[in-house]
C-alpha atoms as a PDB file:
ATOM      1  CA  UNK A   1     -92.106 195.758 204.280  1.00  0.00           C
ATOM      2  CA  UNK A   2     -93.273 199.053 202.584  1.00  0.00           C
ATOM      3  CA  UNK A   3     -91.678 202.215 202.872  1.00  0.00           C
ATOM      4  CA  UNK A   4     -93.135 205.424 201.610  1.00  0.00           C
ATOM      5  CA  UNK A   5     -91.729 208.654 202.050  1.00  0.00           C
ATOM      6  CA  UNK A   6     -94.289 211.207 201.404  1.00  0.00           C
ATOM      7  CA  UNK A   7     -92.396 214.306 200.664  1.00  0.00           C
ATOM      8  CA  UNK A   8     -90.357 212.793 198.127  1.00  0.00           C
ATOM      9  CA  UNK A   9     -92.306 210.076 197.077  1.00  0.00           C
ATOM     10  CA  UNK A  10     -90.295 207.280 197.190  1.00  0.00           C
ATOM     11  CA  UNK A  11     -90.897 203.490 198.199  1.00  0.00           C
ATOM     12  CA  UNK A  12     -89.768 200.175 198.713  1.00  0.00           C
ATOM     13  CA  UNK A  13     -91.235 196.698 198.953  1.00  0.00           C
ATOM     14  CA  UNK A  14     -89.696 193.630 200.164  1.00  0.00           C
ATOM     15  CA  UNK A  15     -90.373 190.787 198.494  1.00  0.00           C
ATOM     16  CA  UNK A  16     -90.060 187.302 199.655  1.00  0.00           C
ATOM     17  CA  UNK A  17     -89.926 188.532 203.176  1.00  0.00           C
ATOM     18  CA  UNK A  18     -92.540 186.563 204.389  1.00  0.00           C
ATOM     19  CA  UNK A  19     -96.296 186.690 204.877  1.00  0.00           C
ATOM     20  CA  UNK A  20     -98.671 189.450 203.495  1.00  0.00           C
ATOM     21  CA  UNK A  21    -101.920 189.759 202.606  1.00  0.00           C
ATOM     22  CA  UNK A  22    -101.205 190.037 199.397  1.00  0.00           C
ATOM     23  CA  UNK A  23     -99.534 186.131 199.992  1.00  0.00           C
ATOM     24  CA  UNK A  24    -103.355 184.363 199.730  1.00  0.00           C
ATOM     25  CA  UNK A  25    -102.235 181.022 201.266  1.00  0.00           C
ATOM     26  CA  UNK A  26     -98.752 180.811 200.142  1.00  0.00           C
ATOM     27  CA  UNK A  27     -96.193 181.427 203.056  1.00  0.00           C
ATOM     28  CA  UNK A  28     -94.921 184.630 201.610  1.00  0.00           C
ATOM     29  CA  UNK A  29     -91.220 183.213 200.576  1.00  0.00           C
ATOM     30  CA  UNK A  30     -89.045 183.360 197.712  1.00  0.00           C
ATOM     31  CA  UNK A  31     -86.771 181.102 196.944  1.00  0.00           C
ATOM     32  CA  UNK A  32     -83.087 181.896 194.863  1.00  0.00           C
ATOM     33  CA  UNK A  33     -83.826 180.407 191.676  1.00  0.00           C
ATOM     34  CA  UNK A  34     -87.285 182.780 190.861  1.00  0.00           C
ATOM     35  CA  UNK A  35     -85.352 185.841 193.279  1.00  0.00           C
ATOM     36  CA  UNK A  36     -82.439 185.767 190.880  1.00  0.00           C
ATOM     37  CA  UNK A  37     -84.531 185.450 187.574  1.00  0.00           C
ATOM     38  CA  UNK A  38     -86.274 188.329 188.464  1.00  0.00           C
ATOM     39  CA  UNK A  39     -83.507 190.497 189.512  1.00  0.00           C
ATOM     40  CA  UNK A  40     -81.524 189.660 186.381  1.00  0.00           C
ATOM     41  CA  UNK A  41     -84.727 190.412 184.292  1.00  0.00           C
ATOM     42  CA  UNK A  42     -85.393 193.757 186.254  1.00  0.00           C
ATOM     43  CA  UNK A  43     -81.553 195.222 185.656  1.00  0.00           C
ATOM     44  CA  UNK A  44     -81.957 193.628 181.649  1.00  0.00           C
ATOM     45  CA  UNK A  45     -85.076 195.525 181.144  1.00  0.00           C
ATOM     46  CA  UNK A  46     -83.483 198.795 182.473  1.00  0.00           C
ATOM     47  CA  UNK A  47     -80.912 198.553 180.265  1.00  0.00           C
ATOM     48  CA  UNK A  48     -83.265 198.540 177.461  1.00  0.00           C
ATOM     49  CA  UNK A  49     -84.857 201.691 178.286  1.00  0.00           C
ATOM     50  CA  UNK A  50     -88.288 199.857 179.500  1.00  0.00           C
ATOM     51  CA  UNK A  51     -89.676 202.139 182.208  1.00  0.00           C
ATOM     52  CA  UNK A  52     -90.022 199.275 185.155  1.00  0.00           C
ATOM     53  CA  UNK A  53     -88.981 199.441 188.659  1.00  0.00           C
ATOM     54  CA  UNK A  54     -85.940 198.322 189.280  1.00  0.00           C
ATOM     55  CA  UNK A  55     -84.308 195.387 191.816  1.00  0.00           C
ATOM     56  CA  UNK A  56     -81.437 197.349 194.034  1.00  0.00           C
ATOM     57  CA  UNK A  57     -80.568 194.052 196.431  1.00  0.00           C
ATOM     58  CA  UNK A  58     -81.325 190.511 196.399  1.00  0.00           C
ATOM     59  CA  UNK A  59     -80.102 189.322 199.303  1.00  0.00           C
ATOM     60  CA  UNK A  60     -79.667 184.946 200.474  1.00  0.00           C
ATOM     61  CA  UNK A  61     -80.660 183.646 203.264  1.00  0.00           C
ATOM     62  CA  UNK A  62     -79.610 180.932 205.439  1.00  0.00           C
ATOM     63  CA  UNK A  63     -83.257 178.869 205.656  1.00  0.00           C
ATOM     64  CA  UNK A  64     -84.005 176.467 203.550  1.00  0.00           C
ATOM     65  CA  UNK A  65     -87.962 176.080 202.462  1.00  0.00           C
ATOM     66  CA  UNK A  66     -89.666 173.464 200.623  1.00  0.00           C
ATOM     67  CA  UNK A  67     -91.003 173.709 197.118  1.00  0.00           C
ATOM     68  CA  UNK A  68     -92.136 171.555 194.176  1.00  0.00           C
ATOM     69  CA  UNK A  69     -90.260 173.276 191.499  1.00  0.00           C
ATOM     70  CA  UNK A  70     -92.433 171.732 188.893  1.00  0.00           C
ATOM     71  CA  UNK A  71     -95.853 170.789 190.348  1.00  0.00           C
ATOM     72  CA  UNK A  72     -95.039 166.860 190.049  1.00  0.00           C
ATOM     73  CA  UNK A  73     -94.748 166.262 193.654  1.00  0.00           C
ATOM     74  CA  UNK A  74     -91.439 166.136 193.559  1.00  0.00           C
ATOM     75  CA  UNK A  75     -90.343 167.996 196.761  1.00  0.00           C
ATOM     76  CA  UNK A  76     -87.090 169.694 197.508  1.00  0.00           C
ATOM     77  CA  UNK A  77     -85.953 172.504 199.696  1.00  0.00           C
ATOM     78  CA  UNK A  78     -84.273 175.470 198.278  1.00  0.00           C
ATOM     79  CA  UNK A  79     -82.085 178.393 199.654  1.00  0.00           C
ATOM     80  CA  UNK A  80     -84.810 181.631 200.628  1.00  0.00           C
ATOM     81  CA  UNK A  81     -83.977 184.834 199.004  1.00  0.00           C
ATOM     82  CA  UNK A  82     -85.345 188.546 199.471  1.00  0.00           C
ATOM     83  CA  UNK A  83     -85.360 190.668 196.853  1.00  0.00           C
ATOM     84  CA  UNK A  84     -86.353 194.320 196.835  1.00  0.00           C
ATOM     85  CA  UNK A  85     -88.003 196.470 194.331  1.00  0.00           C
ATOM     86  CA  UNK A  86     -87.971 200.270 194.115  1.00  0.00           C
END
């Protein structure tokens, strides 16, 4: 999802939503572990004074999705997440 409003400039993106063309061949999902890293990281950096957008929600989802956490073929599913960035 993108919102733009064009008299005051403003937008948001949803990430993790699902697919996009932006998503290559990846299904467009995020799951908590990488949603929550990046959410932390986004509020940390603010904090610091580092100009960056910044993460108002990250919201859990019921779904579960499958991912190899570390490329070994070791697959487990992990709670979804959506996280959005303004």
């Amino acid at each position: 999802m993108y919102l733009c409003n064009t008299a005051g400039g403003f937008e948001l993106q949803l990430k993790g939503a699902g697919k996009t063309p932006y998503s290559r061949t990846a299904d467009g999902r995020k799951v908590l572990r990488s949603s929550l890293r990046e959410h932390v990281a986004s509020k940390f950096m603010r904090c610091l004074g580092v100009p960056t957008t910044s993460s108002p929600t990250l919201c859990v989802g019921d779904e579960r999705i499958r991912r190899d956490k570390y490329y070994t073929g070791d697959v487990s599913m992990e709670p979804v997440a959506v996280i959005s960035r303004a």
